[in-house]
C-alpha atoms as a PDB file:
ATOM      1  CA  UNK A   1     -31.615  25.423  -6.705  1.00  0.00           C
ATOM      2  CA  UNK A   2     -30.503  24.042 -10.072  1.00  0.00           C
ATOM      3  CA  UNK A   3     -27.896  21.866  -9.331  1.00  0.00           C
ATOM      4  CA  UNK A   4     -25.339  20.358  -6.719  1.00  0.00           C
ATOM      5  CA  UNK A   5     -22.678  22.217  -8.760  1.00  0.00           C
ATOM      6  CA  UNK A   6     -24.836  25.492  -7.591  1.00  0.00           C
ATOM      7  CA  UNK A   7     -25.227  24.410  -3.788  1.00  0.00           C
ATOM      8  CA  UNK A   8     -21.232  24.326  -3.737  1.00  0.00           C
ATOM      9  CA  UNK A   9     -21.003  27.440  -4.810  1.00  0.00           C
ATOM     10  CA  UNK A  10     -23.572  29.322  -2.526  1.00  0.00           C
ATOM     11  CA  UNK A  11     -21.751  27.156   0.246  1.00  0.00           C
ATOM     12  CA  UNK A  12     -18.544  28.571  -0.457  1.00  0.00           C
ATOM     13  CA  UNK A  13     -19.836  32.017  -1.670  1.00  0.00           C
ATOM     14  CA  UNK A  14     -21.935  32.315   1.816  1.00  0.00           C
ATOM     15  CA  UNK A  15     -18.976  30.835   4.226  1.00  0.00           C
ATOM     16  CA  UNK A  16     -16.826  33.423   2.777  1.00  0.00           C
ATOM     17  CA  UNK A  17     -18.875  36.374   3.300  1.00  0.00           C
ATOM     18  CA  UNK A  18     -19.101  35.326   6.967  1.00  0.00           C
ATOM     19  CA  UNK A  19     -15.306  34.483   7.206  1.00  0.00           C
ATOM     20  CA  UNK A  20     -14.704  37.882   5.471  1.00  0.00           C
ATOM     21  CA  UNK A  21     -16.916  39.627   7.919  1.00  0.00           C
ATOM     22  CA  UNK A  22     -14.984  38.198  10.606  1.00  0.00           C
ATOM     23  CA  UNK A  23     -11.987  39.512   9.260  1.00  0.00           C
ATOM     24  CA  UNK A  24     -12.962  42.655   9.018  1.00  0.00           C
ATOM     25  CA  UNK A  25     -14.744  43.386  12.566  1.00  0.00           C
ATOM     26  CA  UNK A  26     -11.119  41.647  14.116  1.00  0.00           C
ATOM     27  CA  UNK A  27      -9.392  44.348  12.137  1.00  0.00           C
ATOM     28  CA  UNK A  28     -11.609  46.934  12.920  1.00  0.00           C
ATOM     29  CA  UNK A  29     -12.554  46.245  16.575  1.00  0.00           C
ATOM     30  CA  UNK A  30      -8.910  45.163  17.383  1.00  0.00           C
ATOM     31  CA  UNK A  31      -7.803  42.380  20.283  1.00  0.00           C
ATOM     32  CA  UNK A  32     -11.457  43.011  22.179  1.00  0.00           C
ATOM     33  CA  UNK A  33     -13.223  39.780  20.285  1.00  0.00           C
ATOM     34  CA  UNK A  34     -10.202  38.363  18.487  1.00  0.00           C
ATOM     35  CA  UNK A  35     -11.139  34.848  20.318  1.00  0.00           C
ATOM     36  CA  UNK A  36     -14.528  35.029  19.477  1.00  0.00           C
ATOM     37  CA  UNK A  37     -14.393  35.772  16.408  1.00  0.00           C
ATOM     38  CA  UNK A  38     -11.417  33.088  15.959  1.00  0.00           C
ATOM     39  CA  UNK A  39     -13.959  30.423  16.939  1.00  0.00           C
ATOM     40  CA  UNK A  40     -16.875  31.726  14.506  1.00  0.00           C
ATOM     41  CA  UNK A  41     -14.236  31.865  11.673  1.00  0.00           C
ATOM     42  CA  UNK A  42     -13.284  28.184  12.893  1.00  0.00           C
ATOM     43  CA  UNK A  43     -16.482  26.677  13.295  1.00  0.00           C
ATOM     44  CA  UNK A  44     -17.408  28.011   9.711  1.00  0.00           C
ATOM     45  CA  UNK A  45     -14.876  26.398   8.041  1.00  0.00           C
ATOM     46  CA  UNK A  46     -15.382  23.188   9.657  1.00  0.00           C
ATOM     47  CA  UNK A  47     -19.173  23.540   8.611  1.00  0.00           C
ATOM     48  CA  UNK A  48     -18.360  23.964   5.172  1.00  0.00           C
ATOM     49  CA  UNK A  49     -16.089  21.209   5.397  1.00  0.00           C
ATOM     50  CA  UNK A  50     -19.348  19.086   6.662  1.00  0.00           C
ATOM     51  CA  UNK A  51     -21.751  20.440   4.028  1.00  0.00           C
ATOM     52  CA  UNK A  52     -19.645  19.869   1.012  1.00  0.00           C
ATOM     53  CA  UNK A  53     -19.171  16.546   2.096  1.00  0.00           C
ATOM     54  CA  UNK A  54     -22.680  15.675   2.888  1.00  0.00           C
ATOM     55  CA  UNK A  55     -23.221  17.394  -0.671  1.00  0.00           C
ATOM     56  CA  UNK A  56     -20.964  15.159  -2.664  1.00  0.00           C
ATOM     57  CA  UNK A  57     -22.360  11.897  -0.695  1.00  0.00           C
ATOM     58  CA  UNK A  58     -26.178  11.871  -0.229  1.00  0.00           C
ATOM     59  CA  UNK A  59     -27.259   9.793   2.582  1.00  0.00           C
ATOM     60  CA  UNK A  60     -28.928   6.821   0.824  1.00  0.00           C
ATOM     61  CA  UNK A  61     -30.377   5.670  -2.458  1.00  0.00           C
ATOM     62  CA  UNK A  62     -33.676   6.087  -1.462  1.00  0.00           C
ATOM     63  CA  UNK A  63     -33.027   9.319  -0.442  1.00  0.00           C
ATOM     64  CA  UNK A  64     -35.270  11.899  -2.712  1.00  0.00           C
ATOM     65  CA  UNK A  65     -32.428  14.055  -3.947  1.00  0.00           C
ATOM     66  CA  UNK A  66     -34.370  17.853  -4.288  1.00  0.00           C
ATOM     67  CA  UNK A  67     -35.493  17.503  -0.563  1.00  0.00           C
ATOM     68  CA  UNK A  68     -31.646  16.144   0.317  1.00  0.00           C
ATOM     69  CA  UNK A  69     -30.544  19.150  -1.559  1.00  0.00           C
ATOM     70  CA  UNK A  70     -33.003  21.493  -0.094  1.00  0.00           C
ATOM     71  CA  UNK A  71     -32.601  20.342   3.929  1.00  0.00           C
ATOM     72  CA  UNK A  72     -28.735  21.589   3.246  1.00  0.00           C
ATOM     73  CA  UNK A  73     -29.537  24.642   1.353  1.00  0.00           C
ATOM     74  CA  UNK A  74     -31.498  25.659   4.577  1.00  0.00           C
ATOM     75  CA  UNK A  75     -29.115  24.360   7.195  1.00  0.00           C
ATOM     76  CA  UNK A  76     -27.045  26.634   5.134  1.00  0.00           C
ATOM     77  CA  UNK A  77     -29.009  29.731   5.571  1.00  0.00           C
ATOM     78  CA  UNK A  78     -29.755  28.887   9.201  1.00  0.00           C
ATOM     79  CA  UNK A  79     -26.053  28.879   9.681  1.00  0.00           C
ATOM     80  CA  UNK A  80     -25.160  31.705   8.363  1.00  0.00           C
ATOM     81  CA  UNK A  81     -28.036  33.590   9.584  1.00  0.00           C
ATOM     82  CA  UNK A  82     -26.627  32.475  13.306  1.00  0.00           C
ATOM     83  CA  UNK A  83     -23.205  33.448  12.419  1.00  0.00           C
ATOM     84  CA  UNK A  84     -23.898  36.958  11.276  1.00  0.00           C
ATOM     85  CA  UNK A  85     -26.117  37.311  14.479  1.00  0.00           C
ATOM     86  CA  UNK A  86     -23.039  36.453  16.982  1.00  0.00           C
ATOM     87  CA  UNK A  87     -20.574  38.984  14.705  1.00  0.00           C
ATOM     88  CA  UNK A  88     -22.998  41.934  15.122  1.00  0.00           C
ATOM     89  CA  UNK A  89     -23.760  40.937  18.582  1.00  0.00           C
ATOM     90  CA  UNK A  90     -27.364  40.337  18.830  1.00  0.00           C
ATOM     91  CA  UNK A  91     -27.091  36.856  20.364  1.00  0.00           C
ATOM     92  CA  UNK A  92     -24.845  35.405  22.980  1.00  0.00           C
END
Protein backbone atom coordinates (compact mmCIF):
# COMPACT_ATOMS: atom_id res chain seq x y z
CA UNK A 1 0.00 0.00 0.00
CA UNK A 2 1.63 3.29 -1.00
CA UNK A 3 -0.38 5.75 0.42
CA UNK A 4 -3.69 6.79 2.31
CA UNK A 5 -4.65 8.47 -1.00
CA UNK A 6 -4.42 4.63 -2.40
CA UNK A 7 -6.42 2.96 0.61
CA UNK A 8 -9.38 5.45 -0.40
CA UNK A 9 -9.41 4.39 -3.52
CA UNK A 10 -9.35 0.49 -3.10
CA UNK A 11 -12.11 1.37 -0.39
CA UNK A 12 -14.27 2.92 -2.78
CA UNK A 13 -13.15 0.80 -5.83
CA UNK A 14 -13.93 -2.55 -3.63
CA UNK A 15 -17.41 -1.16 -1.98
CA UNK A 16 -18.52 -0.54 -5.41
CA UNK A 17 -17.89 -3.77 -6.93
CA UNK A 18 -19.93 -5.29 -4.07
CA UNK A 19 -22.72 -2.59 -4.31
CA UNK A 20 -22.65 -3.23 -8.12
CA UNK A 21 -22.94 -6.91 -7.60
CA UNK A 22 -25.85 -6.34 -5.56
CA UNK A 23 -27.42 -4.52 -8.15
CA UNK A 24 -27.12 -6.79 -10.52
CA UNK A 25 -28.25 -10.22 -8.72
CA UNK A 26 -31.61 -7.82 -7.51
CA UNK A 27 -32.08 -7.23 -11.20
CA UNK A 28 -31.43 -10.50 -12.24
CA UNK A 29 -33.00 -12.66 -9.47
CA UNK A 30 -36.01 -10.22 -9.18
CA UNK A 31 -38.21 -9.51 -5.71
CA UNK A 32 -36.87 -13.15 -4.20
CA UNK A 33 -33.75 -11.37 -2.14
CA UNK A 34 -34.54 -7.72 -2.80
CA UNK A 35 -34.41 -7.28 1.25
CA UNK A 36 -31.40 -9.02 1.59
CA UNK A 37 -29.63 -7.71 -0.68
CA UNK A 38 -31.04 -4.10 0.40
CA UNK A 39 -29.32 -4.67 3.76
CA UNK A 40 -25.83 -5.91 2.22
CA UNK A 41 -25.95 -2.83 -0.13
CA UNK A 42 -26.77 -0.79 3.20
CA UNK A 43 -24.41 -2.12 5.50
CA UNK A 44 -21.63 -1.53 2.78
CA UNK A 45 -22.11 1.86 2.48
CA UNK A 46 -22.21 2.51 6.05
CA UNK A 47 -18.80 0.53 6.25
CA UNK A 48 -17.24 2.64 3.85
CA UNK A 49 -18.55 5.50 5.55
CA UNK A 50 -16.59 4.02 8.82
CA UNK A 51 -13.35 3.18 7.00
CA UNK A 52 -12.83 6.43 5.26
CA UNK A 53 -13.28 8.04 8.37
CA UNK A 54 -11.06 5.94 10.45
CA UNK A 55 -8.65 6.54 7.33
CA UNK A 56 -8.61 10.29 7.43
CA UNK A 57 -8.27 10.23 11.47
CA UNK A 58 -5.76 7.63 12.79
CA UNK A 59 -6.42 6.64 16.25
CA UNK A 60 -3.51 8.26 18.15
CA UNK A 61 -0.09 9.79 17.72
CA UNK A 62 1.61 6.97 18.83
CA UNK A 63 -0.12 4.97 16.61
CA UNK A 64 2.55 3.33 13.95
CA UNK A 65 0.87 4.52 10.78
CA UNK A 66 1.83 1.33 8.10
CA UNK A 67 0.29 -1.17 10.68
CA UNK A 68 -2.87 1.51 11.17
CA UNK A 69 -3.00 1.48 7.47
CA UNK A 70 -2.58 -2.17 7.05
CA UNK A 71 -5.29 -3.43 10.01
CA UNK A 72 -7.91 -1.38 7.58
CA UNK A 73 -6.64 -2.61 4.35
CA UNK A 74 -7.49 -6.14 5.80
CA UNK A 75 -10.71 -5.33 7.58
CA UNK A 76 -11.30 -4.24 4.09
CA UNK A 77 -10.71 -7.46 2.39
CA UNK A 78 -12.37 -9.39 5.21
CA UNK A 79 -15.41 -7.36 4.45
CA UNK A 80 -15.72 -7.71 1.24
CA UNK A 81 -14.74 -11.23 1.18
CA UNK A 82 -18.00 -11.72 3.67
CA UNK A 83 -20.12 -9.69 1.47
CA UNK A 84 -19.50 -11.51 -1.75
CA UNK A 85 -20.02 -14.81 0.29
CA UNK A 86 -23.77 -13.76 1.46
CA UNK A 87 -24.55 -12.46 -2.46
CA UNK A 88 -23.58 -15.87 -3.93
CA UNK A 89 -25.09 -17.63 -1.07
CA UNK A 90 -22.49 -19.65 0.53
CA UNK A 91 -23.06 -18.32 4.06
CA UNK A 92 -26.16 -17.51 6.00
Amino acid sequence: MASKKDLKKDINYLIDEVIGTCLLHQYTQGKERQEELDGIITEMIEFRDKLIHKANHPEGKEVKLKTYYRSLYDELLDKVNNAFDKISGTTE
